[in-house]
PDB file of N, CA and C in Angstrom:
ATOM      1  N   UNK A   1     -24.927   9.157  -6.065  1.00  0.00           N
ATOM      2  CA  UNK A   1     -23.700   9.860  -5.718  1.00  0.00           C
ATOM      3  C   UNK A   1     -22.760   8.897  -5.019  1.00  0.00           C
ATOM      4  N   UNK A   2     -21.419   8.913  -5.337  1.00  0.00           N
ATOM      5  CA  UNK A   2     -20.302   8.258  -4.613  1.00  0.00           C
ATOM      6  C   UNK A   2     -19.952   8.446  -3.379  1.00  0.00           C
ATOM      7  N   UNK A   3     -20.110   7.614  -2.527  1.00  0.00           N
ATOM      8  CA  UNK A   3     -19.981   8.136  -1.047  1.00  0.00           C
ATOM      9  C   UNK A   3     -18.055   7.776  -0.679  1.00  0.00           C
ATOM     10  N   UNK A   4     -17.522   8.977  -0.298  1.00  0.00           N
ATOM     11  CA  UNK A   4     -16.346   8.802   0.195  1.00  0.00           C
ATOM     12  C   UNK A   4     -15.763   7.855   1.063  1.00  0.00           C
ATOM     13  N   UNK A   5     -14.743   7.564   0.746  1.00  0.00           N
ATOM     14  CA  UNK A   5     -14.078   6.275   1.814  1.00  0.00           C
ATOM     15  C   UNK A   5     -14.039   6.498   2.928  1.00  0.00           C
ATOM     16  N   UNK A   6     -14.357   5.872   4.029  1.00  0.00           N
ATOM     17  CA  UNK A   6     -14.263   5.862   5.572  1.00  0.00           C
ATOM     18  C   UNK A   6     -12.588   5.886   5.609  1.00  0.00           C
ATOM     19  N   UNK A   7     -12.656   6.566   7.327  1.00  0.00           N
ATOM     20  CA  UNK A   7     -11.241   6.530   7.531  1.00  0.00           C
ATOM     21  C   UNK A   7      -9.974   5.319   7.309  1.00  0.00           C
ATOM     22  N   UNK A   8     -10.699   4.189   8.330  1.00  0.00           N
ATOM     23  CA  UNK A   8     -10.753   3.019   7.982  1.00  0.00           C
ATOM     24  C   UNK A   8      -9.950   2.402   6.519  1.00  0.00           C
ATOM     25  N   UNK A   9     -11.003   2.644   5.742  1.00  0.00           N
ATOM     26  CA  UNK A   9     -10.836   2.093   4.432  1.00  0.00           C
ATOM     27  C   UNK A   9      -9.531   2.628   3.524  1.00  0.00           C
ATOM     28  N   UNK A  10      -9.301   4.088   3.992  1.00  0.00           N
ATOM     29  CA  UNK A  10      -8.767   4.956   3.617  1.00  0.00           C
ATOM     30  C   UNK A  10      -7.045   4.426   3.808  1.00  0.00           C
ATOM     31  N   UNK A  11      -7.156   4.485   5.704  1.00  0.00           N
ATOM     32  CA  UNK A  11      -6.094   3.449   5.956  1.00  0.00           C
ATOM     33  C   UNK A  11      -5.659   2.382   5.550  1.00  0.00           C
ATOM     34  N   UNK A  12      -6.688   1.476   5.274  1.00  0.00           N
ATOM     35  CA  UNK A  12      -6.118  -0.237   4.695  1.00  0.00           C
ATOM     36  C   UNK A  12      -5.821   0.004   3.295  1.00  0.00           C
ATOM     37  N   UNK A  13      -6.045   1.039   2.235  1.00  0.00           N
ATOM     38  CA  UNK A  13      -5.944   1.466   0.769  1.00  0.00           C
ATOM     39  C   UNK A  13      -4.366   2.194   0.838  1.00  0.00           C
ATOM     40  N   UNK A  14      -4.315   3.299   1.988  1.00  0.00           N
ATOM     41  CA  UNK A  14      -2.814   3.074   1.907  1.00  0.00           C
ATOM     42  C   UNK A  14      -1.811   2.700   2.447  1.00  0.00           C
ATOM     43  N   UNK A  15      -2.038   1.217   3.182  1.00  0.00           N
ATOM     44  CA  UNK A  15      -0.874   0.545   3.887  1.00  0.00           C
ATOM     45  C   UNK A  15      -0.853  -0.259   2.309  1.00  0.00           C
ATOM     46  N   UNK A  16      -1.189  -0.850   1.975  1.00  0.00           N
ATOM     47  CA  UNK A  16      -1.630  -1.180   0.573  1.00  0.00           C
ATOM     48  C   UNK A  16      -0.856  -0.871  -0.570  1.00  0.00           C
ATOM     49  N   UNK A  17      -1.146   0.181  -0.514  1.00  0.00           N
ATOM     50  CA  UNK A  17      -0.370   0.959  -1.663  1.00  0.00           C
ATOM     51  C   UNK A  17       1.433   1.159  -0.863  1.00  0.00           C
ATOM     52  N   UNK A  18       1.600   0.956   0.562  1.00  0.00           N
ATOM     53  CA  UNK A  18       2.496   1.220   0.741  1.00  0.00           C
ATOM     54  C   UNK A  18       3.356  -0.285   0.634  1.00  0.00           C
ATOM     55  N   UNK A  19       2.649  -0.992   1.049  1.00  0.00           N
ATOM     56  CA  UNK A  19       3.720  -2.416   0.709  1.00  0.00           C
ATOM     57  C   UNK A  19       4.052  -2.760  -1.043  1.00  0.00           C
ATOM     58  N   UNK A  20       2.969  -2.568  -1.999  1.00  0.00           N
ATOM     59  CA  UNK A  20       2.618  -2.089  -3.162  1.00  0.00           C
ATOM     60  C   UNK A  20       3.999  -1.584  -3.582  1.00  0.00           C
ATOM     61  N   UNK A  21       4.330  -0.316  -3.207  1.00  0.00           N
ATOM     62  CA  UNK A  21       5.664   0.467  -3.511  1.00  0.00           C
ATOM     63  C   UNK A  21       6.828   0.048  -2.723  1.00  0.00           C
ATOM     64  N   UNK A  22       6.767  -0.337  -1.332  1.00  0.00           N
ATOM     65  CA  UNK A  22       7.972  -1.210  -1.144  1.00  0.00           C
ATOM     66  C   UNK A  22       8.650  -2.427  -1.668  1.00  0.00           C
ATOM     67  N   UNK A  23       7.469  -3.024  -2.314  1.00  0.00           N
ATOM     68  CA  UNK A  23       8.133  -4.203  -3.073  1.00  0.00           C
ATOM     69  C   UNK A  23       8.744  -3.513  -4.773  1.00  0.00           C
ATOM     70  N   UNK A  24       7.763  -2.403  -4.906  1.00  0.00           N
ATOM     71  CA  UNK A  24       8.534  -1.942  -6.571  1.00  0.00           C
ATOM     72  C   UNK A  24      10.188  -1.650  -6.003  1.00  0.00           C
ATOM     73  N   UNK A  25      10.348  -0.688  -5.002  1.00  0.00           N
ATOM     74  CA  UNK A  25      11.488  -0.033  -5.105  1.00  0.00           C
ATOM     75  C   UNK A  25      12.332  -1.340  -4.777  1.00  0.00           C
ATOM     76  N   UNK A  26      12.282  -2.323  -3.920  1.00  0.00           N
ATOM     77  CA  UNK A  26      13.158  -3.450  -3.688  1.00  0.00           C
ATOM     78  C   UNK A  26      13.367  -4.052  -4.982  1.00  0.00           C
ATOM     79  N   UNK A  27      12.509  -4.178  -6.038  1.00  0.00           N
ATOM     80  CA  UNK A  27      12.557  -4.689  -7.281  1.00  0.00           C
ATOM     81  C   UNK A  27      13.236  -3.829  -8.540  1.00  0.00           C
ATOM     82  N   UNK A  28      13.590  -2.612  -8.141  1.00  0.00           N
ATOM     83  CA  UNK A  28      14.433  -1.621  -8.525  1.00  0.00           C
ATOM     84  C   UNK A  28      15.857  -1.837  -7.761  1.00  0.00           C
ATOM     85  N   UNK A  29      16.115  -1.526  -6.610  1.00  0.00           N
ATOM     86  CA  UNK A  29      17.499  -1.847  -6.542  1.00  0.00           C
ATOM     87  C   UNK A  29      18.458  -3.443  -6.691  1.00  0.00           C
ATOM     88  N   UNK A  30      17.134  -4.624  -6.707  1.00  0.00           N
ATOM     89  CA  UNK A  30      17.806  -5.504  -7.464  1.00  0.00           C
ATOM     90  C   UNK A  30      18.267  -5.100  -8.569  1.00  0.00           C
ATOM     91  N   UNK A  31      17.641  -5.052  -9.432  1.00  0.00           N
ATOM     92  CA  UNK A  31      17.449  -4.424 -11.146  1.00  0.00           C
ATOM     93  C   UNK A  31      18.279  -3.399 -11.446  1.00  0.00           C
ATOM     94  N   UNK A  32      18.805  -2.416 -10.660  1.00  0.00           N
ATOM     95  CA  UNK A  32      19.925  -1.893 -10.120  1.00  0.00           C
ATOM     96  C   UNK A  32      21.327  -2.385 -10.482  1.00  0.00           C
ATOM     97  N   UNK A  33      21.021  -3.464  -9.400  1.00  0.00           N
ATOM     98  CA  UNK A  33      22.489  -3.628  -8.705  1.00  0.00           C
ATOM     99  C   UNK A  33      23.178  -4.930 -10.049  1.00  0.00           C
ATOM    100  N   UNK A  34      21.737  -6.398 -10.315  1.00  0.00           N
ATOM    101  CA  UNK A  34      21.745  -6.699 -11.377  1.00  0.00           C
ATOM    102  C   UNK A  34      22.617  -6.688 -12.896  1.00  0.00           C
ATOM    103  N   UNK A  35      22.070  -4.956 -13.064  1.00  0.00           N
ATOM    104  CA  UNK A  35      22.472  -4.102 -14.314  1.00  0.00           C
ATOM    105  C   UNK A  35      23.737  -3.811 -14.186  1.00  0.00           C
ATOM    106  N   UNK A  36      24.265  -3.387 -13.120  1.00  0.00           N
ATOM    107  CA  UNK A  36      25.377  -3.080 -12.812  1.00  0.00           C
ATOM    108  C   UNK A  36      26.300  -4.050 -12.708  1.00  0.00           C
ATOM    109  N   UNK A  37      26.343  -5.077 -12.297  1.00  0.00           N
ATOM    110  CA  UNK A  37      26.934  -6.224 -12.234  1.00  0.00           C
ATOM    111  C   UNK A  37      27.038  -6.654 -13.419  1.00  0.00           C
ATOM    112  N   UNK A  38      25.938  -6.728 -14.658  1.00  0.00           N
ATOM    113  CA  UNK A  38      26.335  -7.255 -16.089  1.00  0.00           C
ATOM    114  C   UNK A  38      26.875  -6.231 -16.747  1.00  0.00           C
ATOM    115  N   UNK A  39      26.460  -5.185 -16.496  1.00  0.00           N
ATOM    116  CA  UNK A  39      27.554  -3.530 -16.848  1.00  0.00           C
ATOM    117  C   UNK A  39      29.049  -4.047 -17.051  1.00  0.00           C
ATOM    118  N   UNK A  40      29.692  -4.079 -15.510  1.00  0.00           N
ATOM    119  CA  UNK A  40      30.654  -4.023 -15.280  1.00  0.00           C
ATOM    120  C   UNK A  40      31.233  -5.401 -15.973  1.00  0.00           C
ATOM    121  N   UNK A  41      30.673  -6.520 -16.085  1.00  0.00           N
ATOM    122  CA  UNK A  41      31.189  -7.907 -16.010  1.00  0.00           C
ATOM    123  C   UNK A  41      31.046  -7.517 -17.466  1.00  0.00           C
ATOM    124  N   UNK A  42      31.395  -7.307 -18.638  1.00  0.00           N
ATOM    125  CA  UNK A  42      31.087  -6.622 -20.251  1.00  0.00           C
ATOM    126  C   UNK A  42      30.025  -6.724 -20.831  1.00  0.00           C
ATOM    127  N   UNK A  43      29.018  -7.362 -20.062  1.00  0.00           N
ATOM    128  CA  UNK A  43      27.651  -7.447 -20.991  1.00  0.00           C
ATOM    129  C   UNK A  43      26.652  -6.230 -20.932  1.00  0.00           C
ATOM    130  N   UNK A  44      26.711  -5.117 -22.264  1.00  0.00           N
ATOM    131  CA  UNK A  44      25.879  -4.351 -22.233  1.00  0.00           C
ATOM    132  C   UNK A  44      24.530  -4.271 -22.926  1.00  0.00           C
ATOM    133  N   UNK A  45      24.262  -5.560 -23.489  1.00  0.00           N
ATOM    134  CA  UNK A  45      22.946  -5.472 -23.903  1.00  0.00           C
ATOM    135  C   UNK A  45      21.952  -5.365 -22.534  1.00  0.00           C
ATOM    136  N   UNK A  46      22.141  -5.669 -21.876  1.00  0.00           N
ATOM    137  CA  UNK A  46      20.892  -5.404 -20.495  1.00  0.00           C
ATOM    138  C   UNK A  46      20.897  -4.161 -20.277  1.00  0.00           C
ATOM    139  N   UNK A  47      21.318  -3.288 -20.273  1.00  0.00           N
ATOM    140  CA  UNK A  47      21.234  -1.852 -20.295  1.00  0.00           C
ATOM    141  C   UNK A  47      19.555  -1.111 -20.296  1.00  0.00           C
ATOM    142  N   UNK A  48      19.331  -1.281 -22.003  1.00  0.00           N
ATOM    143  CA  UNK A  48      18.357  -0.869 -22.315  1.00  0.00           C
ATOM    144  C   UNK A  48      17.276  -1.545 -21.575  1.00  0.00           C
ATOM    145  N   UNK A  49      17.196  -2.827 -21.721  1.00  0.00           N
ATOM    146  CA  UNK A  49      15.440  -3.642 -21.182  1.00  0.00           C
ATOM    147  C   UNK A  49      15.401  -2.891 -19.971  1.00  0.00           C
ATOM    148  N   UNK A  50      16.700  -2.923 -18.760  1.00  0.00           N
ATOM    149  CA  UNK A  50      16.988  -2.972 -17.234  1.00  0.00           C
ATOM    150  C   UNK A  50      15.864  -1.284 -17.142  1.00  0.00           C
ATOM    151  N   UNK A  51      16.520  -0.551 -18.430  1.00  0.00           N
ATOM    152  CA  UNK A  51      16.241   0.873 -17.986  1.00  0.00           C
ATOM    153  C   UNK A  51      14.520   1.164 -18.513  1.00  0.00           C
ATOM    154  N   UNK A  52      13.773   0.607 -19.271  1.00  0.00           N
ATOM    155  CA  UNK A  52      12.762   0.218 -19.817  1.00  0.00           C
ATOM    156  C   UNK A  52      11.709  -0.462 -18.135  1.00  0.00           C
ATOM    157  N   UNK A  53      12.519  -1.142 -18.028  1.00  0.00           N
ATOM    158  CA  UNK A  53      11.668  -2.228 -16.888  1.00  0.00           C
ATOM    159  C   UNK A  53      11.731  -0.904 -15.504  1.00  0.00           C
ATOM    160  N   UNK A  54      13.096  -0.567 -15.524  1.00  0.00           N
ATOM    161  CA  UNK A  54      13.107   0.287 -14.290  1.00  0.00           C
ATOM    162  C   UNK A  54      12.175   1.929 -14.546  1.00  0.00           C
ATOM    163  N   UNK A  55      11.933   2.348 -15.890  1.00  0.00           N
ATOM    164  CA  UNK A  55      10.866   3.385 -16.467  1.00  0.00           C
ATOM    165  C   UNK A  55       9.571   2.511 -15.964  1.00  0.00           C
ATOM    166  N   UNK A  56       9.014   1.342 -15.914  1.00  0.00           N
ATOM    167  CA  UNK A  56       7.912   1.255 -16.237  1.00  0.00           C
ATOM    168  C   UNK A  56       7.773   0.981 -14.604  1.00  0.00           C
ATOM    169  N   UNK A  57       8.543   0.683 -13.681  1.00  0.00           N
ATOM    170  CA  UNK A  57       8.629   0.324 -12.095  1.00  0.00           C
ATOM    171  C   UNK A  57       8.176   1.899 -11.485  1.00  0.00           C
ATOM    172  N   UNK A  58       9.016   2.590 -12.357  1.00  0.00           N
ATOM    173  CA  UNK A  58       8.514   4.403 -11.974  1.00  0.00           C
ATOM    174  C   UNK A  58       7.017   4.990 -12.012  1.00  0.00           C
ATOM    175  N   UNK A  59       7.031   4.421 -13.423  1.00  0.00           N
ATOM    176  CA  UNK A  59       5.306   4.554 -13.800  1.00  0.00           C
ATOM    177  C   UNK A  59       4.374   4.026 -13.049  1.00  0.00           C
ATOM    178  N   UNK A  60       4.766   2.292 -12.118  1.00  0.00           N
ATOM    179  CA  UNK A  60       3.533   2.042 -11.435  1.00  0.00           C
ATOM    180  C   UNK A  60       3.449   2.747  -9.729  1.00  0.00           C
ATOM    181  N   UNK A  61       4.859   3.411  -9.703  1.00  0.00           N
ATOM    182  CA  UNK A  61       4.808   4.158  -8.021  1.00  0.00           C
ATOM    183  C   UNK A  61       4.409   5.223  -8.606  1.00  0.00           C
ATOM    184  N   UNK A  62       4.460   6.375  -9.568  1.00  0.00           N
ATOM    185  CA  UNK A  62       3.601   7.392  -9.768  1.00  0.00           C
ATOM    186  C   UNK A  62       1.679   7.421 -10.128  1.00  0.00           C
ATOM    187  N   UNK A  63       1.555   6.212 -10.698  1.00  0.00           N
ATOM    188  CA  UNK A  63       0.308   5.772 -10.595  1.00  0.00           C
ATOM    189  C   UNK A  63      -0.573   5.454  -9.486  1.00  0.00           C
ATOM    190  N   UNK A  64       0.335   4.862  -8.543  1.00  0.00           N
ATOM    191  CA  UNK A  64       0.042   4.575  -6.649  1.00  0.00           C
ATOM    192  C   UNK A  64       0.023   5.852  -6.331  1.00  0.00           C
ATOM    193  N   UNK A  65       0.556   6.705  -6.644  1.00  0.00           N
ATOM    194  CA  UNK A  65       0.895   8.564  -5.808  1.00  0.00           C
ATOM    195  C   UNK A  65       0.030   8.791  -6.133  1.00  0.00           C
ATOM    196  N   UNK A  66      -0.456   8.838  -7.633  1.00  0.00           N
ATOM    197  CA  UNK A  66      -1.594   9.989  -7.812  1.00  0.00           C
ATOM    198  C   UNK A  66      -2.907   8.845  -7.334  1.00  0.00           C
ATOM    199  N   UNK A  67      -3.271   7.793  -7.349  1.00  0.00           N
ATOM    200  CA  UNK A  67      -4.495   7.446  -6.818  1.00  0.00           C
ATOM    201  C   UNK A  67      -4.320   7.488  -5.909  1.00  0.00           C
ATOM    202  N   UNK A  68      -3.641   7.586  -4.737  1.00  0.00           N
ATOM    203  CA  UNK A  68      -3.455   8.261  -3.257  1.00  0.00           C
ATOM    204  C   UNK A  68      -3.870   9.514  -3.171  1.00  0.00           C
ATOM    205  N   UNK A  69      -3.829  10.508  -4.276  1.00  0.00           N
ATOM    206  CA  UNK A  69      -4.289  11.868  -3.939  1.00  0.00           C
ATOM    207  C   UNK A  69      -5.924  12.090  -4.331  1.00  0.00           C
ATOM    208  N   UNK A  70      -5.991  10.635  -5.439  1.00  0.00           N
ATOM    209  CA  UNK A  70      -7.577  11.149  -5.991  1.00  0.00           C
ATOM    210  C   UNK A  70      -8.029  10.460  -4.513  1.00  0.00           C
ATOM    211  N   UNK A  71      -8.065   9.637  -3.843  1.00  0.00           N
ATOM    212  CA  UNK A  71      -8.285   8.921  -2.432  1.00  0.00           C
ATOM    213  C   UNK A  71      -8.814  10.229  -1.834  1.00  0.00           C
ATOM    214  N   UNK A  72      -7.264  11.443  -1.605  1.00  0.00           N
ATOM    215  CA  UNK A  72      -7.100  12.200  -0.386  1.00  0.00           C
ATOM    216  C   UNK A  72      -8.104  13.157  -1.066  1.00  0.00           C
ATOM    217  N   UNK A  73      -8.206  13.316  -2.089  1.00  0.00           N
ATOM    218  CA  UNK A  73      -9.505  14.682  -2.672  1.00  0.00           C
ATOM    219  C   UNK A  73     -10.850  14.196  -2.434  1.00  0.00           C
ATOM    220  N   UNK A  74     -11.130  13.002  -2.866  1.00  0.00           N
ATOM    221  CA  UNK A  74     -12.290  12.604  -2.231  1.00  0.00           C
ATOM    222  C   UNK A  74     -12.827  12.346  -1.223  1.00  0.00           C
ATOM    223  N   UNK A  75     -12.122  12.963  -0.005  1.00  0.00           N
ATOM    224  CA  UNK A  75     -12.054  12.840   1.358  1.00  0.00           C
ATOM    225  C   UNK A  75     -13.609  13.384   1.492  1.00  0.00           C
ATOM    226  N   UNK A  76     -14.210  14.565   1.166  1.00  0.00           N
ATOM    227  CA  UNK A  76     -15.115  14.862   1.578  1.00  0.00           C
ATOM    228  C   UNK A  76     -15.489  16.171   2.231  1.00  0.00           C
ATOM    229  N   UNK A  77     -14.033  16.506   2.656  1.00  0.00           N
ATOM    230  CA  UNK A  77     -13.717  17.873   3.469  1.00  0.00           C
ATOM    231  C   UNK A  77     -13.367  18.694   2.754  1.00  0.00           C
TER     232      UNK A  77
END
């Protein structure tokens, strides 16, 4: 049987996951601001990749959320 994470562990898994997602979202409002800047300046082929890259930046902070909750279900309690 799988023995649940100590508190401890629990903690260092989500400071983890929290620097984890602070660096995605900083890597989003570059990618952002970026897009916007070649937007405005007439280049619209970056559009699509920008919005592709910024879908898949979404996908890895919803992937961090939900293994944060399988974490918090396996608490034990």
């Amino acid at each position: 049987m799988k023995q649940p994470f100590t508190r401890e562990q629990r903690m260092t898994i989500i400071y983890a996951l929290l620097c984890f997602v602070l660096c995605i979202v900083i890597l989003q409002l570059w990618l952002l601001t970026a897009t916007m800047n070649a937007y405005l300046g007439g280049d619209e082929e970056v559009i699509w990749p920008a919005s592709i890259a910024s879908l898949a930046c979404f996908g890895m902070t919803a992937g961090a959320l939900r293994f944060l909750f399988v974490i918090d279900s396996t608490d034990g309690h």
